[in-house]
C-alpha atoms as a PDB file:
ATOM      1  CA  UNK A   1      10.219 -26.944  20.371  1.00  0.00           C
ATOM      2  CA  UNK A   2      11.587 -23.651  19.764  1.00  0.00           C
ATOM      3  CA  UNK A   3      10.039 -20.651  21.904  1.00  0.00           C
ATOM      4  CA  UNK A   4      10.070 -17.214  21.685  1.00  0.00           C
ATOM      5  CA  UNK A   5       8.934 -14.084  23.044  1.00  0.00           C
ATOM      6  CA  UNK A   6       6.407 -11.852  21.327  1.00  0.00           C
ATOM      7  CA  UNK A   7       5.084  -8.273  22.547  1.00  0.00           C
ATOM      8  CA  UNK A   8       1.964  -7.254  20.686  1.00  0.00           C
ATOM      9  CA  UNK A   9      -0.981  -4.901  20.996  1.00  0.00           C
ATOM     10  CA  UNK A  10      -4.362  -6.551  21.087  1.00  0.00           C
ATOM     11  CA  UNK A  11      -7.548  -4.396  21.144  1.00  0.00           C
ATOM     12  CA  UNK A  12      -5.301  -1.916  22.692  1.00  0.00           C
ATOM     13  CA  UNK A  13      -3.881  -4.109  25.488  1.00  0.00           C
ATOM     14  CA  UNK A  14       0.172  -4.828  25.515  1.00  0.00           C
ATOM     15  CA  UNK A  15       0.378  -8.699  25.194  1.00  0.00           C
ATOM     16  CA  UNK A  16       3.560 -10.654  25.909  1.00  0.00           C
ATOM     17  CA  UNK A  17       3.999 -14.417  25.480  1.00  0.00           C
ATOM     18  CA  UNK A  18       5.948 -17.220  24.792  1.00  0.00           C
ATOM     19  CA  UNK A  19       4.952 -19.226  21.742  1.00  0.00           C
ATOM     20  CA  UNK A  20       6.432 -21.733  19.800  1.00  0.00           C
ATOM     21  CA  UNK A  21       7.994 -20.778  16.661  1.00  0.00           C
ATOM     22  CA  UNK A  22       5.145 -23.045  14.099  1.00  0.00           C
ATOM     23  CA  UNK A  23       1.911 -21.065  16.405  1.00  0.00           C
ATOM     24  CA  UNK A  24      -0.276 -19.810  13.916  1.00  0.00           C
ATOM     25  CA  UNK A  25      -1.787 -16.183  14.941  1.00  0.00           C
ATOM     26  CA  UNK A  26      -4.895 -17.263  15.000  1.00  0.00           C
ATOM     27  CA  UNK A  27      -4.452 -20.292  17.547  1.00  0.00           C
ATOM     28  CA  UNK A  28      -2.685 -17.755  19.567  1.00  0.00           C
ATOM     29  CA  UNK A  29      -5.349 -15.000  19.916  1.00  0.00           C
ATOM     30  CA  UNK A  30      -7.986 -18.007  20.414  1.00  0.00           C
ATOM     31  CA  UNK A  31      -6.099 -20.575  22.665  1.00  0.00           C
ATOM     32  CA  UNK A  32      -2.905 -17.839  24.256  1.00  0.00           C
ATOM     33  CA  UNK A  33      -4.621 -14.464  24.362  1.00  0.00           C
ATOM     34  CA  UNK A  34      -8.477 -15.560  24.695  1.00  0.00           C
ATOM     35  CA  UNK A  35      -9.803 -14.181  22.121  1.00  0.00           C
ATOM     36  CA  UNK A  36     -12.579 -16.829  20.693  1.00  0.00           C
ATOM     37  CA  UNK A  37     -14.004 -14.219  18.303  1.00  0.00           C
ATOM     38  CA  UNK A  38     -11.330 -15.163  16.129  1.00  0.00           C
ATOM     39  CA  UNK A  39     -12.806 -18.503  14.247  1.00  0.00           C
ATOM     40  CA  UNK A  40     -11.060 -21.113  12.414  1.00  0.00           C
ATOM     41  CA  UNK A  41     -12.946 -22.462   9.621  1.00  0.00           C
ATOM     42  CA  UNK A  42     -10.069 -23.842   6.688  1.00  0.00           C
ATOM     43  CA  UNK A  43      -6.723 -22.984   8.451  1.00  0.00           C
ATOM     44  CA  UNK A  44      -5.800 -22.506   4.689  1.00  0.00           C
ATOM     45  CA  UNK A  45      -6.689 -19.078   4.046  1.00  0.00           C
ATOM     46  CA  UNK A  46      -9.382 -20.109   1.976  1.00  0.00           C
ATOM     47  CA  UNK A  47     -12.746 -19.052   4.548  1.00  0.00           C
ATOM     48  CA  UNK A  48     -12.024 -15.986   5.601  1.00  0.00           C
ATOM     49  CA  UNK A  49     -13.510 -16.883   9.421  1.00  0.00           C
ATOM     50  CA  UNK A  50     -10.128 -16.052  11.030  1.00  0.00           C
ATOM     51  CA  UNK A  51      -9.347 -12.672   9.317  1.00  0.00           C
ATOM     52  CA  UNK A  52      -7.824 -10.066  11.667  1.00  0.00           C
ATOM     53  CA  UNK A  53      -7.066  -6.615  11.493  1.00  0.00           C
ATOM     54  CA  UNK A  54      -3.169  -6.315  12.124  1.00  0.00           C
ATOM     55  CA  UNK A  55      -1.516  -2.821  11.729  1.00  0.00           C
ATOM     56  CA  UNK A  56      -4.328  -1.509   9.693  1.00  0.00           C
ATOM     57  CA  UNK A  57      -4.798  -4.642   7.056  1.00  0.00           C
ATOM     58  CA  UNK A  58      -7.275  -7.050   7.129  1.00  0.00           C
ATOM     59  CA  UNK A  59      -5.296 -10.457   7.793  1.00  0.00           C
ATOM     60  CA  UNK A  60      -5.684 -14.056   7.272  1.00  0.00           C
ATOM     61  CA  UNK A  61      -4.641 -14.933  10.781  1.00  0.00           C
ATOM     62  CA  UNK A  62      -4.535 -18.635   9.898  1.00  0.00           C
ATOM     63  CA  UNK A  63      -1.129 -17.454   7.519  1.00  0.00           C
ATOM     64  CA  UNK A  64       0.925 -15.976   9.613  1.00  0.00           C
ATOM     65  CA  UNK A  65       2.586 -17.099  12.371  1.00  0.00           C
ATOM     66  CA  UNK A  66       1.971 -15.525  15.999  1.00  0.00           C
ATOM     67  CA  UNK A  67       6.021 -14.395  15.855  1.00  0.00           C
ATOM     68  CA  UNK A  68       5.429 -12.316  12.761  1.00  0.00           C
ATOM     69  CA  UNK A  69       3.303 -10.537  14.443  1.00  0.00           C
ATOM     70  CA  UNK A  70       5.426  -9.381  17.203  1.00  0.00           C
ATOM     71  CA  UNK A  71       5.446  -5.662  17.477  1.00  0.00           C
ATOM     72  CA  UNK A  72       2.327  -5.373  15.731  1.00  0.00           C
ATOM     73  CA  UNK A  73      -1.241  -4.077  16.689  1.00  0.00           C
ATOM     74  CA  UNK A  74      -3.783  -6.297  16.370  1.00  0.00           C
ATOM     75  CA  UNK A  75      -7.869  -5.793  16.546  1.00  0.00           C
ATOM     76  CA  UNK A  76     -10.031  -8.801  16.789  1.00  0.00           C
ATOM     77  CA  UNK A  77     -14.143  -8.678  16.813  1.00  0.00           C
ATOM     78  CA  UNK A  78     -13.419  -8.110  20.452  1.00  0.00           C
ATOM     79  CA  UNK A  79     -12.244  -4.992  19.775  1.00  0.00           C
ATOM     80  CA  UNK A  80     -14.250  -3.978  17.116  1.00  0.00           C
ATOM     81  CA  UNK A  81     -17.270  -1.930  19.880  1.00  0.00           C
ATOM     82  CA  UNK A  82     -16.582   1.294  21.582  1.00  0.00           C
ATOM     83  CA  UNK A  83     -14.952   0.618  25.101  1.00  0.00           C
ATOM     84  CA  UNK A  84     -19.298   1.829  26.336  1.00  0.00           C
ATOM     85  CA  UNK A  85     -20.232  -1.083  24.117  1.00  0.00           C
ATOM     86  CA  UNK A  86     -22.302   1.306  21.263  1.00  0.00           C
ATOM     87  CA  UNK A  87     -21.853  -1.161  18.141  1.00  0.00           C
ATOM     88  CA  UNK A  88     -18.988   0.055  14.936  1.00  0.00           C
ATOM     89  CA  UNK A  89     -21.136   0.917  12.306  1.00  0.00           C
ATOM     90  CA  UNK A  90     -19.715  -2.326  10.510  1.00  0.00           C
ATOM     91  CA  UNK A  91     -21.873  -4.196  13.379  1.00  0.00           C
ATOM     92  CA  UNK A  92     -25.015  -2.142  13.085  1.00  0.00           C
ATOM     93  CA  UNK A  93     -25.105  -2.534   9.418  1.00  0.00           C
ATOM     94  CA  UNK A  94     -24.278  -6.234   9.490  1.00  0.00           C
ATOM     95  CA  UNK A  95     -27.210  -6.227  12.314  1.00  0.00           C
ATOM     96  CA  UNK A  96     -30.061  -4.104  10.605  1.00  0.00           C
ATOM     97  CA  UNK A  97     -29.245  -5.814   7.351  1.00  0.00           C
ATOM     98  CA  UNK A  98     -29.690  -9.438   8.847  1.00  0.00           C
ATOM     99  CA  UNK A  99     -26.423 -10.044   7.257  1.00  0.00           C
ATOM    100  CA  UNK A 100     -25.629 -12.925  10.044  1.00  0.00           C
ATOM    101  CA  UNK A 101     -27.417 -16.100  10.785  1.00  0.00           C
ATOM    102  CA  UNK A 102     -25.288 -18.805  12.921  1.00  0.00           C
ATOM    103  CA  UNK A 103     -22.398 -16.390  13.196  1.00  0.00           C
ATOM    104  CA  UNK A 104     -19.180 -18.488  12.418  1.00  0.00           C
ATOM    105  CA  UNK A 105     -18.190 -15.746   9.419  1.00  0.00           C
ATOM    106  CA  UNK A 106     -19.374 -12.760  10.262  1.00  0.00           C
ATOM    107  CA  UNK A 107     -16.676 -12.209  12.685  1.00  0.00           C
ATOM    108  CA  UNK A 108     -13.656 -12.632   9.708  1.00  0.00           C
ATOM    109  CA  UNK A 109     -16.453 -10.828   7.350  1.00  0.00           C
ATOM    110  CA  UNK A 110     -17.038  -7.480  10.047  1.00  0.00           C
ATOM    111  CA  UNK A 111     -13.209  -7.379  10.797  1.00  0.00           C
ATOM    112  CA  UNK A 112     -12.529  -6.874   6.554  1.00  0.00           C
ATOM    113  CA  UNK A 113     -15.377  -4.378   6.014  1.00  0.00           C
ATOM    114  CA  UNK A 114     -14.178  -2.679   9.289  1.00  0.00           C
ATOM    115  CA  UNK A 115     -10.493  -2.315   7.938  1.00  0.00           C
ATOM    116  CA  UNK A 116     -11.905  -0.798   4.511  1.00  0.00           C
ATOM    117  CA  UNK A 117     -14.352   1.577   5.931  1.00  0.00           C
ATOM    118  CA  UNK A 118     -11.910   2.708   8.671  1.00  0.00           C
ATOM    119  CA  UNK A 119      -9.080   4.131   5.957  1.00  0.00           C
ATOM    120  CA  UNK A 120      -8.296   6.757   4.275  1.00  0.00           C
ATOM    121  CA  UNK A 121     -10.066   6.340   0.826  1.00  0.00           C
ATOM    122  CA  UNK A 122     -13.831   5.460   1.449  1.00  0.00           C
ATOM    123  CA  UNK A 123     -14.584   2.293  -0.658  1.00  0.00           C
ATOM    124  CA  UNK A 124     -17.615   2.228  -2.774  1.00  0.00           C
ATOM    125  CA  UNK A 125     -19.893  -0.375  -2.286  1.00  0.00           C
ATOM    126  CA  UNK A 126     -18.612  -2.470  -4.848  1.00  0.00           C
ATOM    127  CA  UNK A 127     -14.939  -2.772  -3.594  1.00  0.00           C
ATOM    128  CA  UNK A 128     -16.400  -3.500  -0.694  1.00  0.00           C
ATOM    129  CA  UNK A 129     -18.399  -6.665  -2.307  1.00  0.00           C
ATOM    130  CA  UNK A 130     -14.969  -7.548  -3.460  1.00  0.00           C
ATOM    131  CA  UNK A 131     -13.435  -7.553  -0.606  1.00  0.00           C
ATOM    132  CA  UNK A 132     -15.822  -9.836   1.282  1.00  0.00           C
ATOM    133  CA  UNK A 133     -16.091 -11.737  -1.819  1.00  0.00           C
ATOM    134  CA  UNK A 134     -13.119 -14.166  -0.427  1.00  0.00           C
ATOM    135  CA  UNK A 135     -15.683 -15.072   2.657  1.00  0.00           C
ATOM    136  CA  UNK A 136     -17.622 -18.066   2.940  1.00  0.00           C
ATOM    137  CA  UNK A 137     -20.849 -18.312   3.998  1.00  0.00           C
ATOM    138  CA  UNK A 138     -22.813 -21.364   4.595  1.00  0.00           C
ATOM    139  CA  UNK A 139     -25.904 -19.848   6.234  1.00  0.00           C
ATOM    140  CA  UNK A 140     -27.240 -16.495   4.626  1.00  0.00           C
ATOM    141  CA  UNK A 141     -26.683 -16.662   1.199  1.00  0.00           C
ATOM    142  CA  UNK A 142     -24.982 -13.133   1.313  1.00  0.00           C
ATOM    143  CA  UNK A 143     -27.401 -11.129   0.708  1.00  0.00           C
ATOM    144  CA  UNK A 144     -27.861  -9.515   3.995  1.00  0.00           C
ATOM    145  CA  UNK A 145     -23.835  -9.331   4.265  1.00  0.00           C
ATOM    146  CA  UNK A 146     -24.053  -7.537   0.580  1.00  0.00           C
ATOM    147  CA  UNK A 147     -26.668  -5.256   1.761  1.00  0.00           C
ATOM    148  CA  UNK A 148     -24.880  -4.476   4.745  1.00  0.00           C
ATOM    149  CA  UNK A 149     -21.923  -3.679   2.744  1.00  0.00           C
ATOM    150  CA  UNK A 150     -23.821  -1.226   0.231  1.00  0.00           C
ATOM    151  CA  UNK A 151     -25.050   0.222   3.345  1.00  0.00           C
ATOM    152  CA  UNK A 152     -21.731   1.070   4.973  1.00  0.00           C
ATOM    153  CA  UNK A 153     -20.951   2.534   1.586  1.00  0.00           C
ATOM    154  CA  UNK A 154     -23.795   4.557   1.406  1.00  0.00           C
ATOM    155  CA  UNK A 155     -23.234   6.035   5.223  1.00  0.00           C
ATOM    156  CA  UNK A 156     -19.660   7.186   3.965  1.00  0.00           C
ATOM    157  CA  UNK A 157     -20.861   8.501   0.959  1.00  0.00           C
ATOM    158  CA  UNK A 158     -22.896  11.038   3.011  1.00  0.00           C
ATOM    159  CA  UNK A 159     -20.707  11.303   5.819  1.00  0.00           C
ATOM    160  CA  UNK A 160     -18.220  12.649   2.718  1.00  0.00           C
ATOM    161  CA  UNK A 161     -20.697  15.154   1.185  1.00  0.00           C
ATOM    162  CA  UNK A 162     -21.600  16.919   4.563  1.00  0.00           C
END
């Protein structure tokens, strides 16, 4: 097998490995870096239970391979809580909104809405439906994750106006 070395950030920490060249990212964070927070549901891209926040975007890390992400800074659910442990307000919301039940896609769903909310523009609580609209869920029946997300929408709204 061909090997190779990769340098990456993950939840702020330098990481540097070998991995073969076919390593998914996600088998990497889970099985190389530790990071069991990442879940693999489809390994097609289809679930959304791996997704991963790499240089800003919300990733399928099931797609890419752990060498294309070399250089790159990565944040799993691991790294979504202040280093004291106070929750991201993607957690709260997803927590006072009972928008988790067994937990196998909230972490993929929490890493998306936490890319969104964290830019630049401030999403409206539609776009963010859309955007966790490529999640499955076998448990809640999404209306706790929806709620959640009109919440987080609602907190940047007045966040914006003050």
């Amino acid at each position: 097998m061909s090997e190779h070395r990769v340098t990456m950030t993950i939840n702020g920490r330098v990481h540097d490995a070998q991995v073969e060249a076919r390593l998914s990212l996600a088998d990497h964070l889970r099985q190389g870096a530790g990071y069991t927070g990442v879940h693999l549901g489809c390994e097609h891209g289809a679930c959304g239970a791996c997704t991963v926040i790499v240089d800003g975007k919300a990733v399928r890390s099931c797609l890419i391979l752990a060498v294309q992400a070399d250089g790159a800074d990565i944040r799993t659910l691991e790294g979504l809580a202040a280093p004291d442990g106070s929750l991201h307000p993607v957690q709260r919301a997803l927590r006072d909104e009972h928008g988790l039940q067994c937990g196998f896609c909230t972490p993929g769903v929490a890493m998306t809405l936490a890319a969104l909310v964290e830019g630049d523009a401030k999403p409206a609580a539609n776009e963010l439906e859309t955007a966790i609209s490529g999640h499955l869920c076998r448990c809640t029946g999404y209306q706790g994750i929806r709620r959640a997300a009109r919440r987080l929408a609602e907190e940047d709204a007045k966040e914006g106006s003050e």
